[in-house]
PDB file of N, CA and C in Angstrom:
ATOM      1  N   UNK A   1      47.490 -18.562  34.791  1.00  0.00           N
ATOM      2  CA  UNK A   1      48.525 -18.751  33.796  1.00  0.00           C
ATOM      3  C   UNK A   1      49.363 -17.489  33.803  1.00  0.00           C
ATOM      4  N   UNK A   2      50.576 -17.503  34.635  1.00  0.00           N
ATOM      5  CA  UNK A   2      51.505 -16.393  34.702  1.00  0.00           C
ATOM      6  C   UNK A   2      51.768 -15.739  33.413  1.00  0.00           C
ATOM      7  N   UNK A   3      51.406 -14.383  33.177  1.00  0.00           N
ATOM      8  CA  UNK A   3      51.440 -13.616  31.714  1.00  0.00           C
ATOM      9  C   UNK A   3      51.067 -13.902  30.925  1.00  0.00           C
ATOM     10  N   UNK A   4      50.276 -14.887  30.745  1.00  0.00           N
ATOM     11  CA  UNK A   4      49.441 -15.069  29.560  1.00  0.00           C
ATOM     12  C   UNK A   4      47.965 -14.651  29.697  1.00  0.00           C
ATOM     13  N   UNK A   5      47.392 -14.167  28.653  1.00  0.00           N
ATOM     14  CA  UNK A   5      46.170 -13.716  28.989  1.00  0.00           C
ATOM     15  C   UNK A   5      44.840 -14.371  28.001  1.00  0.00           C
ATOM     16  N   UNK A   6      44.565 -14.998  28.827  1.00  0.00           N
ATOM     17  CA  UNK A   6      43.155 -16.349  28.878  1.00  0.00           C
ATOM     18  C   UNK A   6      42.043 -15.379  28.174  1.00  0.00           C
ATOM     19  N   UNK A   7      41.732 -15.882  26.504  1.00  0.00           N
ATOM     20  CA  UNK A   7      40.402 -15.199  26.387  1.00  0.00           C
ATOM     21  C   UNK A   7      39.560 -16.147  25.637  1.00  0.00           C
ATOM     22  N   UNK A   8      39.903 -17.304  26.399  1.00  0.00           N
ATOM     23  CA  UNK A   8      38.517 -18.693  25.642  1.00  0.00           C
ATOM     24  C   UNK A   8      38.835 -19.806  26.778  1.00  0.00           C
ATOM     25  N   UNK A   9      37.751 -20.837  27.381  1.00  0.00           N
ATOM     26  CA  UNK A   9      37.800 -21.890  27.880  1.00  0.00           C
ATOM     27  C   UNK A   9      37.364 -23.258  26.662  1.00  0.00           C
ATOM     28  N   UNK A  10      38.152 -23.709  26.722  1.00  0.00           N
ATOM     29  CA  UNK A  10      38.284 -24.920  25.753  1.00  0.00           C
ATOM     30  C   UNK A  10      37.430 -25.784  26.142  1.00  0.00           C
ATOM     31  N   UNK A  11      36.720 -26.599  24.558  1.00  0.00           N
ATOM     32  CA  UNK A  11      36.091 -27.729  24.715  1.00  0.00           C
ATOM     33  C   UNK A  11      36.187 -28.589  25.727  1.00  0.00           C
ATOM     34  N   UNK A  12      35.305 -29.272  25.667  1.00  0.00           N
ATOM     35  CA  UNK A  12      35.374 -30.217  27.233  1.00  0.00           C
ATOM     36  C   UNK A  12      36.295 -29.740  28.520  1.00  0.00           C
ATOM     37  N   UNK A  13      37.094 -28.612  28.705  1.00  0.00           N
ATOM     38  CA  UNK A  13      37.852 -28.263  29.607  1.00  0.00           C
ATOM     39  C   UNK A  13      37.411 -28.767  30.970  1.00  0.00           C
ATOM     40  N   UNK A  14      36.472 -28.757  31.304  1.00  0.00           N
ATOM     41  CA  UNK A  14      36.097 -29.412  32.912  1.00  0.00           C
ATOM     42  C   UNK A  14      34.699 -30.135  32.944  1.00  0.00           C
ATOM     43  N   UNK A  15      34.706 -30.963  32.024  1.00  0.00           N
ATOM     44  CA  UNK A  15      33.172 -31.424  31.826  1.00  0.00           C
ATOM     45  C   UNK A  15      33.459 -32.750  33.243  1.00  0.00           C
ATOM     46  N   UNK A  16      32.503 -32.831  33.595  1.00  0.00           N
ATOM     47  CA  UNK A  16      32.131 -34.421  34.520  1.00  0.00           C
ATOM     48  C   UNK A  16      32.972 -33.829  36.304  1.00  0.00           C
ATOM     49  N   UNK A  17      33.394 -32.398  36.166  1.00  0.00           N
ATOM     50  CA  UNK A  17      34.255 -31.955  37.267  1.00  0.00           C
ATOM     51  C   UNK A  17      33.026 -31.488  38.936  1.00  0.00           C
ATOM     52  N   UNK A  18      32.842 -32.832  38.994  1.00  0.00           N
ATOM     53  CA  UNK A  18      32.092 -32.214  40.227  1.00  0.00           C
ATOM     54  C   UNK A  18      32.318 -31.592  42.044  1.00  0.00           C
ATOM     55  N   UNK A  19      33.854 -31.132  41.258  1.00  0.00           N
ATOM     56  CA  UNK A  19      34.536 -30.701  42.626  1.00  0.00           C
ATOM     57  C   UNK A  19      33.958 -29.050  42.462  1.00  0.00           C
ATOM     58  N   UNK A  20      33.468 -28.400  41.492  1.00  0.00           N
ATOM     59  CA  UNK A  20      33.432 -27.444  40.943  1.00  0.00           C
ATOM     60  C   UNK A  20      31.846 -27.213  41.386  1.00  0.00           C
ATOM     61  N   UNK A  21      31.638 -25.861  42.032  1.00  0.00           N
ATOM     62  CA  UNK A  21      30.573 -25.141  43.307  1.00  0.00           C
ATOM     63  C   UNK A  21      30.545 -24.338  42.305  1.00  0.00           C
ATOM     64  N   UNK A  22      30.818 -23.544  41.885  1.00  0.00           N
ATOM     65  CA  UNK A  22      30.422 -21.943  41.144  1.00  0.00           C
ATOM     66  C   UNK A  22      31.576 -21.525  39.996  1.00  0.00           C
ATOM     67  N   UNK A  23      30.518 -21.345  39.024  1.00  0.00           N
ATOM     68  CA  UNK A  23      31.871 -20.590  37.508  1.00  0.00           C
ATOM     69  C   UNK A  23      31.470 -19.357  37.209  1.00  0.00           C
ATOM     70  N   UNK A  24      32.431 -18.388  37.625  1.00  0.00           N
ATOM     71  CA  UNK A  24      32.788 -17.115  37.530  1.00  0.00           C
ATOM     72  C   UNK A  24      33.600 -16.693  36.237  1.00  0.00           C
ATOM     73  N   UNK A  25      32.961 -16.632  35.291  1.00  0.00           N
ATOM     74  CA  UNK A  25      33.934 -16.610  33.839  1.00  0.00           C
ATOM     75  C   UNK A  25      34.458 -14.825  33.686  1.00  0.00           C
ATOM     76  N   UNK A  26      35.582 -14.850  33.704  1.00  0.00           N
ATOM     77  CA  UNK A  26      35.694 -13.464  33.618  1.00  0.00           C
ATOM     78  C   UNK A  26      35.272 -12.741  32.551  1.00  0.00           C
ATOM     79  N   UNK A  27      35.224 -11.053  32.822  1.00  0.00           N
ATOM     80  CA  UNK A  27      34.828 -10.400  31.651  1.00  0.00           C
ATOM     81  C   UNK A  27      36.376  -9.900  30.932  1.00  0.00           C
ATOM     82  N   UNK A  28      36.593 -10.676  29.507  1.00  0.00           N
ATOM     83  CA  UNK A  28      37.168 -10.480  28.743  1.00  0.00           C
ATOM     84  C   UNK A  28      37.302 -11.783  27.925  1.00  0.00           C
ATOM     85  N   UNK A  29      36.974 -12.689  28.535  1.00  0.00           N
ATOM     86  CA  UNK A  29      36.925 -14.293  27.944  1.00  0.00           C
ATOM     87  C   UNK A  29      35.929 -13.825  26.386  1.00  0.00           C
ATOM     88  N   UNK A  30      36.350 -14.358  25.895  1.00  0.00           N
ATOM     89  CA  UNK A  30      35.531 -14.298  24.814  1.00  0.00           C
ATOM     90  C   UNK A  30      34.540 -15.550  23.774  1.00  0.00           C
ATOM     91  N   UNK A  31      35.363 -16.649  24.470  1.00  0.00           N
ATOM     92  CA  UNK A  31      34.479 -18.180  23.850  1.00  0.00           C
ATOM     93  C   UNK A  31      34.622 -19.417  24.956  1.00  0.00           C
ATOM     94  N   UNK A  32      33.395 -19.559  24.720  1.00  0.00           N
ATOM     95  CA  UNK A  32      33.497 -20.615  25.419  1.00  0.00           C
ATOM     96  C   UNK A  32      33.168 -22.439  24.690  1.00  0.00           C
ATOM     97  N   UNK A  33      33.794 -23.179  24.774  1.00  0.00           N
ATOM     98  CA  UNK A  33      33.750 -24.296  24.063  1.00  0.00           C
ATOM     99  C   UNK A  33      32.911 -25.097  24.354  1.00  0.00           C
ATOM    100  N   UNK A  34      32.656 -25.961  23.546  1.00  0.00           N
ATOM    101  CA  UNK A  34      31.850 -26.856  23.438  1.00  0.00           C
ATOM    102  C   UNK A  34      31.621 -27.897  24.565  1.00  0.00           C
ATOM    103  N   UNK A  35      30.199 -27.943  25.536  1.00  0.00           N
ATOM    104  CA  UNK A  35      30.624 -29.040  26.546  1.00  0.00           C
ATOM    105  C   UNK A  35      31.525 -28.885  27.401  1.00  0.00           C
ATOM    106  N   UNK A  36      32.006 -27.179  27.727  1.00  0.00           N
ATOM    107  CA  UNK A  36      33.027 -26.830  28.568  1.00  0.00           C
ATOM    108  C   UNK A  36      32.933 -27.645  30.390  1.00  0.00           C
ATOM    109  N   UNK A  37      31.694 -27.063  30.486  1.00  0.00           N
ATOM    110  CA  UNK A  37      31.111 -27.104  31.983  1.00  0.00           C
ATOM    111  C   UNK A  37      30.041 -28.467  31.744  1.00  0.00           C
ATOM    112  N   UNK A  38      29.826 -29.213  31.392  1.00  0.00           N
ATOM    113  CA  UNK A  38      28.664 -29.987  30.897  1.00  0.00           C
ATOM    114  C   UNK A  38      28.680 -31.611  31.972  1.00  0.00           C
ATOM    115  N   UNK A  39      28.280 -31.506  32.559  1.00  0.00           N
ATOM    116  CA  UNK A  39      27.368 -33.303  33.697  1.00  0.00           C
ATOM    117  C   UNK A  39      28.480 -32.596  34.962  1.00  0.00           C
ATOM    118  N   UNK A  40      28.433 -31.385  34.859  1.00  0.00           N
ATOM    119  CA  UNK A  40      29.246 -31.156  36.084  1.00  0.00           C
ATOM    120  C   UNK A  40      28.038 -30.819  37.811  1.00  0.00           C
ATOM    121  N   UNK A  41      28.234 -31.928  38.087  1.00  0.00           N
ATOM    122  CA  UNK A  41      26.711 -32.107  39.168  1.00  0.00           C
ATOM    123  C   UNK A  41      26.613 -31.271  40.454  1.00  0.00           C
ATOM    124  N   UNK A  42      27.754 -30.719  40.736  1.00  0.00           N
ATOM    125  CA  UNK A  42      28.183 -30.436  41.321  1.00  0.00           C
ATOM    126  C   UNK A  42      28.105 -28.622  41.706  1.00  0.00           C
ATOM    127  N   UNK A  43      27.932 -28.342  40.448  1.00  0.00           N
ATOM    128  CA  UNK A  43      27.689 -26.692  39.877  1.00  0.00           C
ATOM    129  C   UNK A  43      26.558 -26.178  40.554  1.00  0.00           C
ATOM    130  N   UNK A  44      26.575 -25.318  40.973  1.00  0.00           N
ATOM    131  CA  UNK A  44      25.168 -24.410  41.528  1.00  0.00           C
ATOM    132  C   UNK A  44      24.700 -23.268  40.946  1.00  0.00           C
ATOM    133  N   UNK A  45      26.030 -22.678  40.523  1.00  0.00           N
ATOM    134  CA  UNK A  45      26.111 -21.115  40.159  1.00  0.00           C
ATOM    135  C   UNK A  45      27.074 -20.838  39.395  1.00  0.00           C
ATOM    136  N   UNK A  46      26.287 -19.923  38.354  1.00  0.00           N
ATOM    137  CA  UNK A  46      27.394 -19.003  36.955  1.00  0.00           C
ATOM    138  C   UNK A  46      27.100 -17.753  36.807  1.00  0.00           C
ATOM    139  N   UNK A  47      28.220 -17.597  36.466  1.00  0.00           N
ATOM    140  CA  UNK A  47      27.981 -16.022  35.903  1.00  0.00           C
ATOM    141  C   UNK A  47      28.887 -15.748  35.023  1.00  0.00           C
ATOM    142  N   UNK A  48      28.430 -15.433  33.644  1.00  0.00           N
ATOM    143  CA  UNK A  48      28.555 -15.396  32.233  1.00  0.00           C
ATOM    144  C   UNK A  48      28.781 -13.714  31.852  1.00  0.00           C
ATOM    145  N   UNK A  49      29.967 -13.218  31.857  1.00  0.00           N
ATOM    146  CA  UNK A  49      30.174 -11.367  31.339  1.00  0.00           C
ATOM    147  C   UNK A  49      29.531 -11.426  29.906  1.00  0.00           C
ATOM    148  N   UNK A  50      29.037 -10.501  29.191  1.00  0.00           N
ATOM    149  CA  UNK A  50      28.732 -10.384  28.183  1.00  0.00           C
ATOM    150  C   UNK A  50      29.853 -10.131  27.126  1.00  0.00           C
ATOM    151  N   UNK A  51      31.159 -10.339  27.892  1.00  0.00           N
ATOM    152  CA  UNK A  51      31.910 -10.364  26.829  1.00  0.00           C
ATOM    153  C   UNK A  51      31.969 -11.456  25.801  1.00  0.00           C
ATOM    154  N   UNK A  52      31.455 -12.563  26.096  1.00  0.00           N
ATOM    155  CA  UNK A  52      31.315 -13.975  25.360  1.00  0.00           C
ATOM    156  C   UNK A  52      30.669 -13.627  23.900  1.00  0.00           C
ATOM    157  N   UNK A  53      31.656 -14.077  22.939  1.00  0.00           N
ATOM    158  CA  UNK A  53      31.584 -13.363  21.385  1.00  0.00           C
ATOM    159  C   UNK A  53      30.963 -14.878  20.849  1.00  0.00           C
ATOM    160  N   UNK A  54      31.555 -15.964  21.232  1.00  0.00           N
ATOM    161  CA  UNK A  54      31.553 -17.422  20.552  1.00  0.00           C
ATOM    162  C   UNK A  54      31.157 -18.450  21.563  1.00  0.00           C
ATOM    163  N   UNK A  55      30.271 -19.344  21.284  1.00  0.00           N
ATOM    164  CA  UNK A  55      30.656 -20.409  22.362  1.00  0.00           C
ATOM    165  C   UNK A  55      30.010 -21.537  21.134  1.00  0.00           C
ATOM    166  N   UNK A  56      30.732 -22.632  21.964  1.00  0.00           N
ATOM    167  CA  UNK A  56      30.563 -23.906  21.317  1.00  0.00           C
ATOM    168  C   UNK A  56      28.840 -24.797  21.542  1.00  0.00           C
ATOM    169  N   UNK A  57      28.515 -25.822  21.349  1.00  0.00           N
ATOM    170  CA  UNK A  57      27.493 -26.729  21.346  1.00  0.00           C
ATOM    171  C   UNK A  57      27.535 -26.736  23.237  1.00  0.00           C
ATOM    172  N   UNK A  58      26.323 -26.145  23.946  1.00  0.00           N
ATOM    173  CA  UNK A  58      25.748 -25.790  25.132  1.00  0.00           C
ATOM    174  C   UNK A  58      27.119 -26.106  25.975  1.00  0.00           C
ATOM    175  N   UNK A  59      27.602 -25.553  26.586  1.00  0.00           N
ATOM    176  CA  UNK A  59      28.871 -25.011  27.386  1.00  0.00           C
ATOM    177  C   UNK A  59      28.099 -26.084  28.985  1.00  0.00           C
ATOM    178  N   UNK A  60      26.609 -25.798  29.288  1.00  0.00           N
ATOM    179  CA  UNK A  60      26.695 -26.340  30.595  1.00  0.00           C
ATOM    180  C   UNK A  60      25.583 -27.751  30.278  1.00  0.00           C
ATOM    181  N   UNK A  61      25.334 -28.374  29.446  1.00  0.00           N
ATOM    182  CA  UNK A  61      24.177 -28.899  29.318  1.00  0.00           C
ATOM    183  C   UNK A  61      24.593 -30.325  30.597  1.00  0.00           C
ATOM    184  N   UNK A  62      23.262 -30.999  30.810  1.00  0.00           N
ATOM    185  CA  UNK A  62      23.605 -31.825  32.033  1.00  0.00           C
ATOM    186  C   UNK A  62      24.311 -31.805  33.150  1.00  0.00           C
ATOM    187  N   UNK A  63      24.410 -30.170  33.533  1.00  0.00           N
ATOM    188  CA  UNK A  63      24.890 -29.572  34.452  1.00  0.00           C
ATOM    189  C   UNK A  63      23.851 -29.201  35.422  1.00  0.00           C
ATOM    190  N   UNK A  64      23.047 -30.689  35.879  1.00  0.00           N
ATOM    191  CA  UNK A  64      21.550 -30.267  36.465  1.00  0.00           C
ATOM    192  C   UNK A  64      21.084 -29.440  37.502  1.00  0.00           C
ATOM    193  N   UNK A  65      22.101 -29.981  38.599  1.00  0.00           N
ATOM    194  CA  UNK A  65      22.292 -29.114  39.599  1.00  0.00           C
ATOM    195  C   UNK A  65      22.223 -27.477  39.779  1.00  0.00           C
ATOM    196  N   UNK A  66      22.419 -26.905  38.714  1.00  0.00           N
ATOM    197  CA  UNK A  66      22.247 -25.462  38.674  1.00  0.00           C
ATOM    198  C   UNK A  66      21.116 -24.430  39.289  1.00  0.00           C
ATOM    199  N   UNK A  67      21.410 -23.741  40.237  1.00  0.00           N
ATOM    200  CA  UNK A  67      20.307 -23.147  40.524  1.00  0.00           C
ATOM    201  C   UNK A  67      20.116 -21.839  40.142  1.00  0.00           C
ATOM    202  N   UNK A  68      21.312 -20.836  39.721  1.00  0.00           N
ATOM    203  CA  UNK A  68      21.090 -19.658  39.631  1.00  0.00           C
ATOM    204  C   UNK A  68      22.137 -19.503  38.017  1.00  0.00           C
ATOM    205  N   UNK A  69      21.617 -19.177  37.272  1.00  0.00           N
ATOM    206  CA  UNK A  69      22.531 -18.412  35.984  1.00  0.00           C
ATOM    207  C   UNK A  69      22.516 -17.468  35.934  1.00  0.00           C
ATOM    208  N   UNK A  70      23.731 -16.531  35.831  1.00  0.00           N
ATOM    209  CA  UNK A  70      23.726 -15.032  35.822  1.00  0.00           C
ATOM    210  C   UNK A  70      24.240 -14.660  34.728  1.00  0.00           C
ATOM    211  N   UNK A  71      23.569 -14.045  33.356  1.00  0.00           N
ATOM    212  CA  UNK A  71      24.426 -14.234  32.018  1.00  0.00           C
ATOM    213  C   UNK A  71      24.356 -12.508  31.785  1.00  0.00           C
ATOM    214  N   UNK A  72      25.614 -12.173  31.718  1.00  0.00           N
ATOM    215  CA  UNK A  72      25.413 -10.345  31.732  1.00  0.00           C
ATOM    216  C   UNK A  72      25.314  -9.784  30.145  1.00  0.00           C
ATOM    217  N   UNK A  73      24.719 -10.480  29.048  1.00  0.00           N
ATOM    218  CA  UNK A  73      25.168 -10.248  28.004  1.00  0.00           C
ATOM    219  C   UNK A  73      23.350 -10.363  27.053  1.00  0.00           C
ATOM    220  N   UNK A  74      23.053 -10.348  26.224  1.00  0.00           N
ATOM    221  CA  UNK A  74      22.027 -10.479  25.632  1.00  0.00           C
ATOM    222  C   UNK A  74      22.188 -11.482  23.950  1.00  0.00           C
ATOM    223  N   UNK A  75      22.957 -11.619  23.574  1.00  0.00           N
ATOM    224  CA  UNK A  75      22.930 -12.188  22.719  1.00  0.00           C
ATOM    225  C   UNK A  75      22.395 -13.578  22.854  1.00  0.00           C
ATOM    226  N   UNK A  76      22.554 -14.775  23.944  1.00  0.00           N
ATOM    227  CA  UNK A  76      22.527 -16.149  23.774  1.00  0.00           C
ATOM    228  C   UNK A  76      21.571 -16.112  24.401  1.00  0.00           C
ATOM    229  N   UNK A  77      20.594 -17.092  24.472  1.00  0.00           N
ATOM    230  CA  UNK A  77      19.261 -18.090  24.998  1.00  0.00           C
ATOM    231  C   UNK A  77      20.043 -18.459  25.909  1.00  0.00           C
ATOM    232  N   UNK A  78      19.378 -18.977  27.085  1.00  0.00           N
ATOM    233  CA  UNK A  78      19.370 -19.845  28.108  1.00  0.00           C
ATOM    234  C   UNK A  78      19.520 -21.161  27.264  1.00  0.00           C
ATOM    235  N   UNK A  79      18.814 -21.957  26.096  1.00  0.00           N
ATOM    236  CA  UNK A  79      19.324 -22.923  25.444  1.00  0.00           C
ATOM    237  C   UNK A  79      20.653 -23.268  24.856  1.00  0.00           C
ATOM    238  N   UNK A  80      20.690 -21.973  24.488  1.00  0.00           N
ATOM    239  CA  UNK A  80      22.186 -21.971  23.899  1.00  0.00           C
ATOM    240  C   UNK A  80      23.355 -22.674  24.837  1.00  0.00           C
ATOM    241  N   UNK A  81      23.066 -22.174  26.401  1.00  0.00           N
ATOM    242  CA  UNK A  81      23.997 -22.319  27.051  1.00  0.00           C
ATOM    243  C   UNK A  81      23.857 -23.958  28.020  1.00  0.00           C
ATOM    244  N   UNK A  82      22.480 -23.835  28.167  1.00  0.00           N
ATOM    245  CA  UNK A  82      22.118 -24.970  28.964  1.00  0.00           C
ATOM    246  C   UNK A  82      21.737 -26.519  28.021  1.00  0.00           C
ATOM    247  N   UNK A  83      21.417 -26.157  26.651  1.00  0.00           N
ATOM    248  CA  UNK A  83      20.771 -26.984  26.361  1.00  0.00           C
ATOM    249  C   UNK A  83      19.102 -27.371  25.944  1.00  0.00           C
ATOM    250  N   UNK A  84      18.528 -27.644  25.100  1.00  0.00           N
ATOM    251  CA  UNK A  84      17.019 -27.053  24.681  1.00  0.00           C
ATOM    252  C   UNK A  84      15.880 -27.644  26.215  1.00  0.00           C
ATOM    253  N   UNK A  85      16.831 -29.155  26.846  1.00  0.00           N
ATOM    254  CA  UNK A  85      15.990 -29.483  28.049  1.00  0.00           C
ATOM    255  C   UNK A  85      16.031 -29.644  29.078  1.00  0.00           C
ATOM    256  N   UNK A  86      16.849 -27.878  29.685  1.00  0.00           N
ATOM    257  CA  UNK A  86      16.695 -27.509  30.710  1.00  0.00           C
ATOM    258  C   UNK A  86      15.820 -27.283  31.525  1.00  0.00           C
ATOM    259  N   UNK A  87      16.420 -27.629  32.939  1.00  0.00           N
ATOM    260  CA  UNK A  87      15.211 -27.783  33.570  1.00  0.00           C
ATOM    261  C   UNK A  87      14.366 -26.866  33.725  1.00  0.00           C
ATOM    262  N   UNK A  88      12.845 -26.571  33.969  1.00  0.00           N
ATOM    263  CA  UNK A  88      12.565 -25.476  33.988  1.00  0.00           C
ATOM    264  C   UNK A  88      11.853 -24.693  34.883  1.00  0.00           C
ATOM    265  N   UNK A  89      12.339 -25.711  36.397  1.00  0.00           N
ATOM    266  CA  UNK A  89      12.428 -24.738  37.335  1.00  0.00           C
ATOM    267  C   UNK A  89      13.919 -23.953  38.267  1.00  0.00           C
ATOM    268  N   UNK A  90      14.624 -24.433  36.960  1.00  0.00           N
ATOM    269  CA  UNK A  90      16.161 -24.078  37.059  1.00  0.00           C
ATOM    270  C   UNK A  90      15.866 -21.678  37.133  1.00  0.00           C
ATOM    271  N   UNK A  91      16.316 -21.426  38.122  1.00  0.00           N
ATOM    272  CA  UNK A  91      16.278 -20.050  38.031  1.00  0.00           C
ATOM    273  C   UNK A  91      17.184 -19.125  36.881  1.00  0.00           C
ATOM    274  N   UNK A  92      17.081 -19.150  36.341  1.00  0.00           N
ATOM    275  CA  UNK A  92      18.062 -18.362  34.737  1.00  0.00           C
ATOM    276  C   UNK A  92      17.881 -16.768  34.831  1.00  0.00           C
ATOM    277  N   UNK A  93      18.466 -16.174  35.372  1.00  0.00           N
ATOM    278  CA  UNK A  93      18.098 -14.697  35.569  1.00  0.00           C
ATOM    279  C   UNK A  93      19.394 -14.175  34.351  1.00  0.00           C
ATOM    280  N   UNK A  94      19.182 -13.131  33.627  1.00  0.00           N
ATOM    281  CA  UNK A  94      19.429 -12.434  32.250  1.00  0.00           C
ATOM    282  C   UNK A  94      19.433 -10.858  32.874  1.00  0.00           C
ATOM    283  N   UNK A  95      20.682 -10.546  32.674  1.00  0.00           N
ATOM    284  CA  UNK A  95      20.848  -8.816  33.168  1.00  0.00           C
ATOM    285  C   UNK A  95      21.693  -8.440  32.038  1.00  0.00           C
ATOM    286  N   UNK A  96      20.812  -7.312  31.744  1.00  0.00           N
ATOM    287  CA  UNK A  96      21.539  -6.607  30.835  1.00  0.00           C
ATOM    288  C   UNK A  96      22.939  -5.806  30.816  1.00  0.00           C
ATOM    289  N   UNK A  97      23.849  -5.709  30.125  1.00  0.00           N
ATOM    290  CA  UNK A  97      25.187  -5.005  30.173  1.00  0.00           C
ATOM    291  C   UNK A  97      24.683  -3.808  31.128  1.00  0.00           C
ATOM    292  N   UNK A  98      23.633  -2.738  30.547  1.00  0.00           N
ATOM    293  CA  UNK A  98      23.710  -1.187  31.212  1.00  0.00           C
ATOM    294  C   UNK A  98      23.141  -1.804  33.035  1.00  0.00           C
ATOM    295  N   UNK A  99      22.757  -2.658  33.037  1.00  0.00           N
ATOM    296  CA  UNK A  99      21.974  -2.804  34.330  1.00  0.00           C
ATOM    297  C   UNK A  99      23.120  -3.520  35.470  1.00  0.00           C
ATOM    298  N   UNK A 100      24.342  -4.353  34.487  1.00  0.00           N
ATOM    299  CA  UNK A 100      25.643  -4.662  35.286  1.00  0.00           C
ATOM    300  C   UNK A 100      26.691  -3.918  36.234  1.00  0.00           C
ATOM    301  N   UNK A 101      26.223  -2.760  35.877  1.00  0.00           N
ATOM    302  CA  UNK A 101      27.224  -1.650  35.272  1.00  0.00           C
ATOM    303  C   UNK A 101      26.889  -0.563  36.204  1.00  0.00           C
ATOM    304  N   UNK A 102      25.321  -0.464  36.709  1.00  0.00           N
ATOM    305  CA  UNK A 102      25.170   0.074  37.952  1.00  0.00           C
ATOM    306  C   UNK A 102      25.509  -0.463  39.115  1.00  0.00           C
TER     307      UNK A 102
END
């Protein structure tokens, strides 16, 4: 978006989008909506900056396909983001801000 500067992905914004391989959310985004990324089958890989202040009702839930979550922030659960019945040999790896940063 020429000069405008993006700091939330909107509800349902790409839910059911299974052209979509990997979500790279930048660091400065700050919310993410409800059901953003959600039955997107297609998804393998995320990575979540810890800048994320807000997000809506699970951003990736039925996003089964997932193999690797990379969430750089500490505040949210893996539920929060995935949903309470994620799979749970889904790999969810959690790095802390100071450990990003090296």
């Amino acid at each position: 978006i020429s000069g405008k500067t993006v700091t939330r992905i909107g509800m349902n914004a790409f839910v059911r989008n299974d052209n979509i391989k990997e979500v790279i959310i930048s660091n400065g985004i700050k919310e993410i909506g409800s059901y953003a990324f959600s039955e997107c089958k297609g998804l393998k890989k995320v990575t979540v900056p810890a800048s994320i202040e807000r997000m809506g009702t699970t951003p990736f839930v039925e996003s089964i396909n997932i193999e690797e979550f990379l969430y750089q922030g500490t505040y949210f659960s893996p539920s929060d983001f995935l949903g309470k019945n994620y799979q749970t040999e889904m790999f969810v790896h959690f790095i802390s801000p100071k450990e990003s940063k090296e």
